[in-house]
N, C-alpha and C. Protein backbone atom coordinates (compact mmCIF):
# COMPACT_ATOMS: atom_id res chain seq x y z
N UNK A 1 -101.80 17.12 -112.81
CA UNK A 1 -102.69 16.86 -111.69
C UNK A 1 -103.90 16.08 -112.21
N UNK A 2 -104.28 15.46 -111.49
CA UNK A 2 -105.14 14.46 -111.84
C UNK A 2 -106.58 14.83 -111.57
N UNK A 3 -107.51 14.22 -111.77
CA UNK A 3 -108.91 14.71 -111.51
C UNK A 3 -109.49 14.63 -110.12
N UNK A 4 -108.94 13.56 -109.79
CA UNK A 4 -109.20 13.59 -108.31
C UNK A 4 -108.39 14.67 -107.05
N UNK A 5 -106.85 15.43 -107.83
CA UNK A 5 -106.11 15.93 -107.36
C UNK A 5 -107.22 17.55 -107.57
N UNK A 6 -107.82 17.82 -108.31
CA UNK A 6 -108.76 18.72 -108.39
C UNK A 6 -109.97 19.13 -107.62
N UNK A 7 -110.36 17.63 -107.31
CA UNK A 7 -111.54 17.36 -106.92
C UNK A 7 -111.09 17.57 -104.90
N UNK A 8 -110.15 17.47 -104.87
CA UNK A 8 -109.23 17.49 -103.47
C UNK A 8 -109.37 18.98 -103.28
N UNK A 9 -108.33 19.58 -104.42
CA UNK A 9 -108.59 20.62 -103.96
C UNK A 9 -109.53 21.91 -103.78
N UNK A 10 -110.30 21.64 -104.92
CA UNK A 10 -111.70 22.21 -104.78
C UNK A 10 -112.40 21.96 -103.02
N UNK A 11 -112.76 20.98 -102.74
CA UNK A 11 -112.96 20.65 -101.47
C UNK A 11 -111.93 21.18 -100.35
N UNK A 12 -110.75 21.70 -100.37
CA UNK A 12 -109.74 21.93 -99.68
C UNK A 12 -110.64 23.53 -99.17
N UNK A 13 -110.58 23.93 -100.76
CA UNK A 13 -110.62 25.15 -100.66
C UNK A 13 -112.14 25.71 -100.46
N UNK A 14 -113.29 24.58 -100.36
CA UNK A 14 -114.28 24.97 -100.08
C UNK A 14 -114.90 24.63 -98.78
N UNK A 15 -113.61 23.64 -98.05
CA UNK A 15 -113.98 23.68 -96.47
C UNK A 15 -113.46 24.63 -95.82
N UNK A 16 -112.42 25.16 -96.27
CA UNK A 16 -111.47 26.19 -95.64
C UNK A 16 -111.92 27.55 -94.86
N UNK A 17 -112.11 28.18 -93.86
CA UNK A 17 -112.68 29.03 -93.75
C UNK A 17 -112.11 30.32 -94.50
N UNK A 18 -112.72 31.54 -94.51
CA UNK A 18 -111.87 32.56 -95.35
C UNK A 18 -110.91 33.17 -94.30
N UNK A 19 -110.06 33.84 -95.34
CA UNK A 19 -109.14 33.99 -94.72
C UNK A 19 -109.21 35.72 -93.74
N UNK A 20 -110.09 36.14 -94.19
CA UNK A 20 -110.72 37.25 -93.49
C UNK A 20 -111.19 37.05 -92.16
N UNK A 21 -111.86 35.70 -91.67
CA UNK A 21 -112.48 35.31 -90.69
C UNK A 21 -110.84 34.73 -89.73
N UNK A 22 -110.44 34.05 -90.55
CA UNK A 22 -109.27 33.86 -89.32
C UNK A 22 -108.16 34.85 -88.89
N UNK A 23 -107.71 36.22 -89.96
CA UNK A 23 -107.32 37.44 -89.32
C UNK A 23 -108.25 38.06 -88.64
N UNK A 24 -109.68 38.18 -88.33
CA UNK A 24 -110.10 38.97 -87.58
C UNK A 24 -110.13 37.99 -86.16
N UNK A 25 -110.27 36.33 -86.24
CA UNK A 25 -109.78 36.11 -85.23
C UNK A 25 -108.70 35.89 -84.51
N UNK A 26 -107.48 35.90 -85.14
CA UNK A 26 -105.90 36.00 -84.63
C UNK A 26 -105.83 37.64 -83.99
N UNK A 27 -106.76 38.78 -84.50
CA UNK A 27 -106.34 40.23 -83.62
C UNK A 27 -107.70 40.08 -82.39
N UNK A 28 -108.31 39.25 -82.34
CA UNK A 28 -109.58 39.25 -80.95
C UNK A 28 -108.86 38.14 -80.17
N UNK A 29 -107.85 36.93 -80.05
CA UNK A 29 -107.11 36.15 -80.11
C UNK A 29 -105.45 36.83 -78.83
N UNK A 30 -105.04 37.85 -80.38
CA UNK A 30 -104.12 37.98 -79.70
C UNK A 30 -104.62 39.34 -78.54
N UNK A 31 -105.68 40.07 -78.72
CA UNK A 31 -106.05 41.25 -78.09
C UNK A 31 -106.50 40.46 -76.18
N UNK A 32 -107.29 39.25 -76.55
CA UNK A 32 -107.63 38.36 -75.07
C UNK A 32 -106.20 38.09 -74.75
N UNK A 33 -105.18 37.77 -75.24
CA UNK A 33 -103.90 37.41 -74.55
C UNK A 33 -103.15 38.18 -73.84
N UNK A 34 -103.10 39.46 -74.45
CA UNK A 34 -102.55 40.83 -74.06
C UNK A 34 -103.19 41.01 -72.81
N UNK A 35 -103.97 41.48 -72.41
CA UNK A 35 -105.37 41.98 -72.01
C UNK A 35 -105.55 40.74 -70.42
N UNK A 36 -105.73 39.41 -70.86
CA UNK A 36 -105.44 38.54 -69.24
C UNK A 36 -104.08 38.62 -69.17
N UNK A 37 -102.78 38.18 -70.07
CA UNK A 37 -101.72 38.13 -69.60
C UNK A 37 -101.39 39.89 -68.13
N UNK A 38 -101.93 40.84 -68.97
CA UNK A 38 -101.94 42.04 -68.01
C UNK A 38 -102.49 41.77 -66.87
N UNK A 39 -103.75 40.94 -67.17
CA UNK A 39 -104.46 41.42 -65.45
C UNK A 39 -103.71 40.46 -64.42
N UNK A 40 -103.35 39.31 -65.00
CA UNK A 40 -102.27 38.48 -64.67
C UNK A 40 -101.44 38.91 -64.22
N UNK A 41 -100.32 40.24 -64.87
CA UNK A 41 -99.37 40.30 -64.21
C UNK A 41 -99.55 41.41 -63.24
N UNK A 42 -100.70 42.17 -63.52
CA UNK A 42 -101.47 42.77 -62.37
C UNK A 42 -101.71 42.29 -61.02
N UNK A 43 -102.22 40.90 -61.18
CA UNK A 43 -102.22 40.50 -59.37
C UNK A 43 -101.21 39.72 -58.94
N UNK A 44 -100.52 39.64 -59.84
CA UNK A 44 -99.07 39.35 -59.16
C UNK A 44 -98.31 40.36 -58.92
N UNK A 45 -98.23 41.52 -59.18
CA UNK A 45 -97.81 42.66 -58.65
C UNK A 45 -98.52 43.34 -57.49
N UNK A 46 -99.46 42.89 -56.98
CA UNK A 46 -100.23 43.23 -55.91
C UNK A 46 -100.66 42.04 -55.13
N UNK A 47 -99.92 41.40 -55.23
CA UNK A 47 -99.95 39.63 -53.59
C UNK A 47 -100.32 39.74 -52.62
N UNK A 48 -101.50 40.99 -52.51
CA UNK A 48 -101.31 40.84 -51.05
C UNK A 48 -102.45 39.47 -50.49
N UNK A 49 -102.99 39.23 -50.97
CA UNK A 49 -104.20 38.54 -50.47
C UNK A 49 -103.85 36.67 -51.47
N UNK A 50 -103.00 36.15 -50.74
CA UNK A 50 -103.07 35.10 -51.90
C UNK A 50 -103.78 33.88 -52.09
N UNK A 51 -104.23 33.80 -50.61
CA UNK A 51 -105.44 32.67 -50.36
C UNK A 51 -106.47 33.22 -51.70
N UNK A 52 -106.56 34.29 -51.63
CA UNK A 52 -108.04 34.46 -53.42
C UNK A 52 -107.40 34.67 -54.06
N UNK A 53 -106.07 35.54 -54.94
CA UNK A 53 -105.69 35.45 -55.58
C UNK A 53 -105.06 34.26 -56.16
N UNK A 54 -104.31 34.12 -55.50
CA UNK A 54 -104.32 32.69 -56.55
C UNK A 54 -105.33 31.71 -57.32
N UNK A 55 -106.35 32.14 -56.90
CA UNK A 55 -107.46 31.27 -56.84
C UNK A 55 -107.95 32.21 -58.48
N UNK A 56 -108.09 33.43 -58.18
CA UNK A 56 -108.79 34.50 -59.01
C UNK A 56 -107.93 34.11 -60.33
N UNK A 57 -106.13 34.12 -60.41
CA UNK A 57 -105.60 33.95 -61.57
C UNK A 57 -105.98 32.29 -62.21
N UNK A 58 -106.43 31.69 -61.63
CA UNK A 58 -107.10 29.86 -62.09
C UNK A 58 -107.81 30.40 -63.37
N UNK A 59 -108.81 31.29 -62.72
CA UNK A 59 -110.19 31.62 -63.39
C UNK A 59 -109.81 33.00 -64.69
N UNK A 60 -108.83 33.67 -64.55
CA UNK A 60 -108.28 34.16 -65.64
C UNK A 60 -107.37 33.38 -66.50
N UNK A 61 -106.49 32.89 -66.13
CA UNK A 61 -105.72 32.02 -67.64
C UNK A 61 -107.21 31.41 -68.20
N UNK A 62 -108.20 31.04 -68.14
CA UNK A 62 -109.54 30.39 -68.63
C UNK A 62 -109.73 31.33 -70.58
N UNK A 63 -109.20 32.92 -69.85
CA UNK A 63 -109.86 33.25 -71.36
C UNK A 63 -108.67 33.08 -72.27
N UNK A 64 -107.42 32.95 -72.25
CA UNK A 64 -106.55 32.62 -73.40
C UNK A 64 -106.33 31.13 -73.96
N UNK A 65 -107.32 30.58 -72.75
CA UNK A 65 -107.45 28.75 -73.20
C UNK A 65 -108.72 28.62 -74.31
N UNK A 66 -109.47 29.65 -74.03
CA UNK A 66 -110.64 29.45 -74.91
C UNK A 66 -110.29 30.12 -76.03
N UNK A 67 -109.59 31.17 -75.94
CA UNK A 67 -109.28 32.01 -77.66
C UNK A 67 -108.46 31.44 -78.19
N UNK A 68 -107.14 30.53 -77.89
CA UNK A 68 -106.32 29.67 -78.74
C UNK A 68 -107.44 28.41 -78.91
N UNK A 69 -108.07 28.18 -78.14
CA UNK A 69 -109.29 26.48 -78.54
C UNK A 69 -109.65 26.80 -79.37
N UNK A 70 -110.28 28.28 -79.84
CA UNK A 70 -111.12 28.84 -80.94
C UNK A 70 -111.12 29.21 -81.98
N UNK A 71 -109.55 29.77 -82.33
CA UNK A 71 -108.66 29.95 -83.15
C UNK A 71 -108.33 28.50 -83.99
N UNK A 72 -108.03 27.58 -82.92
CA UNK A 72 -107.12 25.95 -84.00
C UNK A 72 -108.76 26.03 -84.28
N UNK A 73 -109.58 25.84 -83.83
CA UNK A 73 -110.47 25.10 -84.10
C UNK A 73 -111.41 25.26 -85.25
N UNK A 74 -111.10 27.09 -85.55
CA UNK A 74 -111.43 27.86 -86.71
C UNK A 74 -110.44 27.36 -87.84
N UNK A 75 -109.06 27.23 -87.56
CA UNK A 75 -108.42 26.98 -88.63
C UNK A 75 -108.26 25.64 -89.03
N UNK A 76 -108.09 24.45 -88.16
CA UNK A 76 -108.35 23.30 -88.47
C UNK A 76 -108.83 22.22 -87.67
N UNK A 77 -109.81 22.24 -88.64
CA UNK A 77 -111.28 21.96 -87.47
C UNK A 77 -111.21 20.17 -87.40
N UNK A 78 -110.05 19.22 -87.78
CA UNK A 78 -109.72 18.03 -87.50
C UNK A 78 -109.31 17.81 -86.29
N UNK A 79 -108.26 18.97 -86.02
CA UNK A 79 -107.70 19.07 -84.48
C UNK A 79 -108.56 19.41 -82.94
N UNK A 80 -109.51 19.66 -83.43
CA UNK A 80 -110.41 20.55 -82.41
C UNK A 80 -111.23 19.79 -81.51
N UNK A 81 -111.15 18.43 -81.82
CA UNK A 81 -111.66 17.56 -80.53
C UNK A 81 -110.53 17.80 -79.89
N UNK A 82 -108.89 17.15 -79.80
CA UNK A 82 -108.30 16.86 -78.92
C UNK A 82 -108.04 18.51 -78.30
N UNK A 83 -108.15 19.99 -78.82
CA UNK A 83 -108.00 20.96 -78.06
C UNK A 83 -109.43 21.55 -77.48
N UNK A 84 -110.46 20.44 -77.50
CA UNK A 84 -111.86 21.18 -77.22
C UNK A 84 -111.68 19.66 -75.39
N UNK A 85 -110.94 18.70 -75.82
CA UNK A 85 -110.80 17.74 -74.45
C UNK A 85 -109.83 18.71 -73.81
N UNK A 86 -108.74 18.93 -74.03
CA UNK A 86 -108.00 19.95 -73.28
C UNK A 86 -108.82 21.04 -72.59
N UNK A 87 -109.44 22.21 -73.41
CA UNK A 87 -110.06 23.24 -72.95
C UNK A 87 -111.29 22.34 -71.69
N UNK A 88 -111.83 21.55 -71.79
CA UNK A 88 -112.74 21.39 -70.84
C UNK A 88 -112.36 20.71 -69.32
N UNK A 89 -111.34 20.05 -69.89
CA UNK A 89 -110.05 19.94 -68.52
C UNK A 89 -109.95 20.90 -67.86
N UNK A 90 -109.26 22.03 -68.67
CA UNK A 90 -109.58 23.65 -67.89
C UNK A 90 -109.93 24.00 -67.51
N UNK A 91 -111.38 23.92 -68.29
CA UNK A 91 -112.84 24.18 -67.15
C UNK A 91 -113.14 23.33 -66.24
N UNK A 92 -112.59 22.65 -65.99
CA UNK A 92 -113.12 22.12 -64.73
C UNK A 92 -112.34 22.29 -63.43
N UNK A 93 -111.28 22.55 -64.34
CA UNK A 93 -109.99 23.58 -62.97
C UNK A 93 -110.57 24.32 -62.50
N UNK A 94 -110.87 26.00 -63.83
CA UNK A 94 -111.65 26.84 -63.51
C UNK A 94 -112.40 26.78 -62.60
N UNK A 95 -113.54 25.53 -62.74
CA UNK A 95 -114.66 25.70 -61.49
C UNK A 95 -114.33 25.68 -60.34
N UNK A 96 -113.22 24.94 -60.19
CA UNK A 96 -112.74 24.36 -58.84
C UNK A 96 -112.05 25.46 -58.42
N UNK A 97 -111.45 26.22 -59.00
CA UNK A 97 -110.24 27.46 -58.74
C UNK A 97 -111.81 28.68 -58.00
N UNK A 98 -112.95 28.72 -58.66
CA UNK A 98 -113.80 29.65 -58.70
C UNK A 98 -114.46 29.12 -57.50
N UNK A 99 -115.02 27.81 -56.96
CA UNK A 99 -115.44 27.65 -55.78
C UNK A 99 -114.51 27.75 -54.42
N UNK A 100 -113.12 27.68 -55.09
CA UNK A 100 -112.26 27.97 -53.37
C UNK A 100 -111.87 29.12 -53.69
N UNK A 101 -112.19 30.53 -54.53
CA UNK A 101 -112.14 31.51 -54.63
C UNK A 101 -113.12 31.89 -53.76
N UNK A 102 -114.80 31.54 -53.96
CA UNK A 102 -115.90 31.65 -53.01
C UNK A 102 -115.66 31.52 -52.02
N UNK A 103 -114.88 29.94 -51.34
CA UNK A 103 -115.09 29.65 -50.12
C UNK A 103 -113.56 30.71 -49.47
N UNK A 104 -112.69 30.90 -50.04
CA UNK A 104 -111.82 32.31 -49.54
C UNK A 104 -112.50 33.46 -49.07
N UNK A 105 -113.07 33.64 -50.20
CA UNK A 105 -113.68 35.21 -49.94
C UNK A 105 -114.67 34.97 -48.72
N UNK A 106 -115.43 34.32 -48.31
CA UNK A 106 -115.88 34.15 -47.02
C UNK A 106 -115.58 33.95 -45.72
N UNK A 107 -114.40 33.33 -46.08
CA UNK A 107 -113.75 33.21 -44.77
C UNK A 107 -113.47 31.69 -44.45
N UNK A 108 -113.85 30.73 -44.49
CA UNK A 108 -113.92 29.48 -44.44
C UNK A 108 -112.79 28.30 -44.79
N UNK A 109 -112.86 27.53 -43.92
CA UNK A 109 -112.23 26.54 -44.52
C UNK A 109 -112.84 25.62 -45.40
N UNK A 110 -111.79 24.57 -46.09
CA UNK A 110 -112.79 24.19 -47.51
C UNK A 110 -113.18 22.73 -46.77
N UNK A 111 -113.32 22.23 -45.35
CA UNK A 111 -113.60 21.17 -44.80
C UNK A 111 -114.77 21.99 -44.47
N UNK A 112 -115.03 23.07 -44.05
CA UNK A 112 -116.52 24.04 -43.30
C UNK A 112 -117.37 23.89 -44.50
N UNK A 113 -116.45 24.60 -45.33
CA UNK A 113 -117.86 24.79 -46.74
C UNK A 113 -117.98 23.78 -47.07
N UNK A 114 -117.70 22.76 -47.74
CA UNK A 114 -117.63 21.06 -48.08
C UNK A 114 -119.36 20.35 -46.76
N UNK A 115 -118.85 20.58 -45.50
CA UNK A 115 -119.75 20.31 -44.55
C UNK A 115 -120.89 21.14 -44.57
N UNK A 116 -120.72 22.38 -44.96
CA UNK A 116 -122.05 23.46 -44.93
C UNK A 116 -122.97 22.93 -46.90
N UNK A 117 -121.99 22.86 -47.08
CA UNK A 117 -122.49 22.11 -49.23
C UNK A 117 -123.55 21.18 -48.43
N UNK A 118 -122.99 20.29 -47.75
CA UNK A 118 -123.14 19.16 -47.30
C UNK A 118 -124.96 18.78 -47.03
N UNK A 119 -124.88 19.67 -45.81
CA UNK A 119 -126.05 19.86 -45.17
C UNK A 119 -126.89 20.44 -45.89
N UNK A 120 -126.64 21.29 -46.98
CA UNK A 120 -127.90 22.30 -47.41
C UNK A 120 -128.37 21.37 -48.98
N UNK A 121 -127.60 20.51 -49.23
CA UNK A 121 -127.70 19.57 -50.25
C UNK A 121 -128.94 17.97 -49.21
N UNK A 122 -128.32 17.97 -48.27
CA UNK A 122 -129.04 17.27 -47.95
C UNK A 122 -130.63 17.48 -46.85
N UNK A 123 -130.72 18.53 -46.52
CA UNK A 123 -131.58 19.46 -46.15
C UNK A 123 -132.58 19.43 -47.45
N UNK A 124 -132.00 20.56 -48.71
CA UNK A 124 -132.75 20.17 -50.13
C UNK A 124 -133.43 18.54 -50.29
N UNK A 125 -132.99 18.12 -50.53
CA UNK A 125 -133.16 16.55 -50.51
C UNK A 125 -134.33 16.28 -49.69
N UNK A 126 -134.38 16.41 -48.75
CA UNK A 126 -135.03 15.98 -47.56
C UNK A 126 -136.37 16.68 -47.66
N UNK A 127 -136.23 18.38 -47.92
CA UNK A 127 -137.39 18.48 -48.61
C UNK A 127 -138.30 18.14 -49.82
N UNK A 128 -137.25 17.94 -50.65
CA UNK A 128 -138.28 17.75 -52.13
C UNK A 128 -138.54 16.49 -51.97
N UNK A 129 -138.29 15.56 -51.10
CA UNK A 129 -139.19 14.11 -50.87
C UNK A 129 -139.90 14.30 -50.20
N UNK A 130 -140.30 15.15 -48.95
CA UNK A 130 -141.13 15.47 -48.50
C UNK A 130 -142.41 15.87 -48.73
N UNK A 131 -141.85 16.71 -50.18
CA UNK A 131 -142.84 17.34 -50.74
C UNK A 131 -143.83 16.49 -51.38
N UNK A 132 -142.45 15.54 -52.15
CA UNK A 132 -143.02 14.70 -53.00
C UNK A 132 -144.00 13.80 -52.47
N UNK A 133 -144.07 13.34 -51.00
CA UNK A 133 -144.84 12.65 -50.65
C UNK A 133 -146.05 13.01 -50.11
N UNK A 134 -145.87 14.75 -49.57
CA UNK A 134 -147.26 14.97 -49.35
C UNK A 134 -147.98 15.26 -50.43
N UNK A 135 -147.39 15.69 -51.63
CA UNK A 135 -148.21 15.70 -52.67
C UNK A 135 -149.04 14.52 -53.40
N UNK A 136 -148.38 13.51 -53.38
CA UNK A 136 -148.80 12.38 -53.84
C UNK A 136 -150.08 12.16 -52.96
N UNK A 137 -149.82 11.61 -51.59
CA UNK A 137 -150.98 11.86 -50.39
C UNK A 137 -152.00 12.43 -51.20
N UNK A 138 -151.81 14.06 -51.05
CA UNK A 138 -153.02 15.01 -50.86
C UNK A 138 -153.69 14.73 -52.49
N UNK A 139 -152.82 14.22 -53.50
CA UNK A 139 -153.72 13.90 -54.96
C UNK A 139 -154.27 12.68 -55.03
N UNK A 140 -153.70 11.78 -54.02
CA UNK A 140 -154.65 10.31 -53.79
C UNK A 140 -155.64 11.09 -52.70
N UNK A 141 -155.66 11.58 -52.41
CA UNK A 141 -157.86 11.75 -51.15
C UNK A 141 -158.11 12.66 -52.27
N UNK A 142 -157.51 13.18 -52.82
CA UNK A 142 -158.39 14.37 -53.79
C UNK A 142 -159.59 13.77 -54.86
């Protein structure tokens, strides 16, 4: 082996995380998998409501996307952009799964809530320029 073949692996073995740190995260890893896969097969054994449920299981597969992201990413941390672009894909399911979970649980259609977003976004709006302008006003006579 050559000197540079040394010099490799010295560095191999001093980026490496220990190996203590990645068994304690493969049993917190596989313990989140166990654990949603259950609650998972929990509300699928109880369907009754599927307009939110379905919606509710979006927002659970979320934690076994983040403990396998966390895991490669602990063990090889070259790979962990393209599973950290994946995981945030997810999350953005997630959100979307979690706001027509909201607009379920209320009762609504997602054209009502979309139109009610709508108005209270533009309502907001309407005030803080308002504001903005009487303030400006009242600090120009001041």
């Amino acid at each position: 082996m050559s000197i540079t073949g040394y010099y490799d692996l010295i560095l191999l073995l001093a980026s490496s995380p220990p190996s203590w740190a990645i068994l304690i995260a493969c049993v917190f890893v596989i313990l989140a998998l166990c654990l949603s896969t259950f609650l998972v097969f929990e509300h699928l054994s109880a369907y009754k409501n599927p307009e939110e449920q379905k919606f509710l299981i979006g927002v659970i597969l979320m934690v076994p996307c983040y403990a396998v992201e966390s895991l490669v990413s602990l063990v090889d941390p070259s790979i962990s952009v393209y599973f950290g672009i994946l995981r945030d894909c997810y999350e953005s399911f997630a959100m979307y799964c979690f706001g027509r979970y909201l607009v379920a649980c209320l009762g609504m259609s997602f054209l009502n809530a979309f139109y009610f977003l709508w108005n209270v976004c533009v309502v907001s709006f309407a005030l803080q320029q308002s504001y903005s302008l009487f303030s400006n006003i009242f600090f120009a006579l001041a």
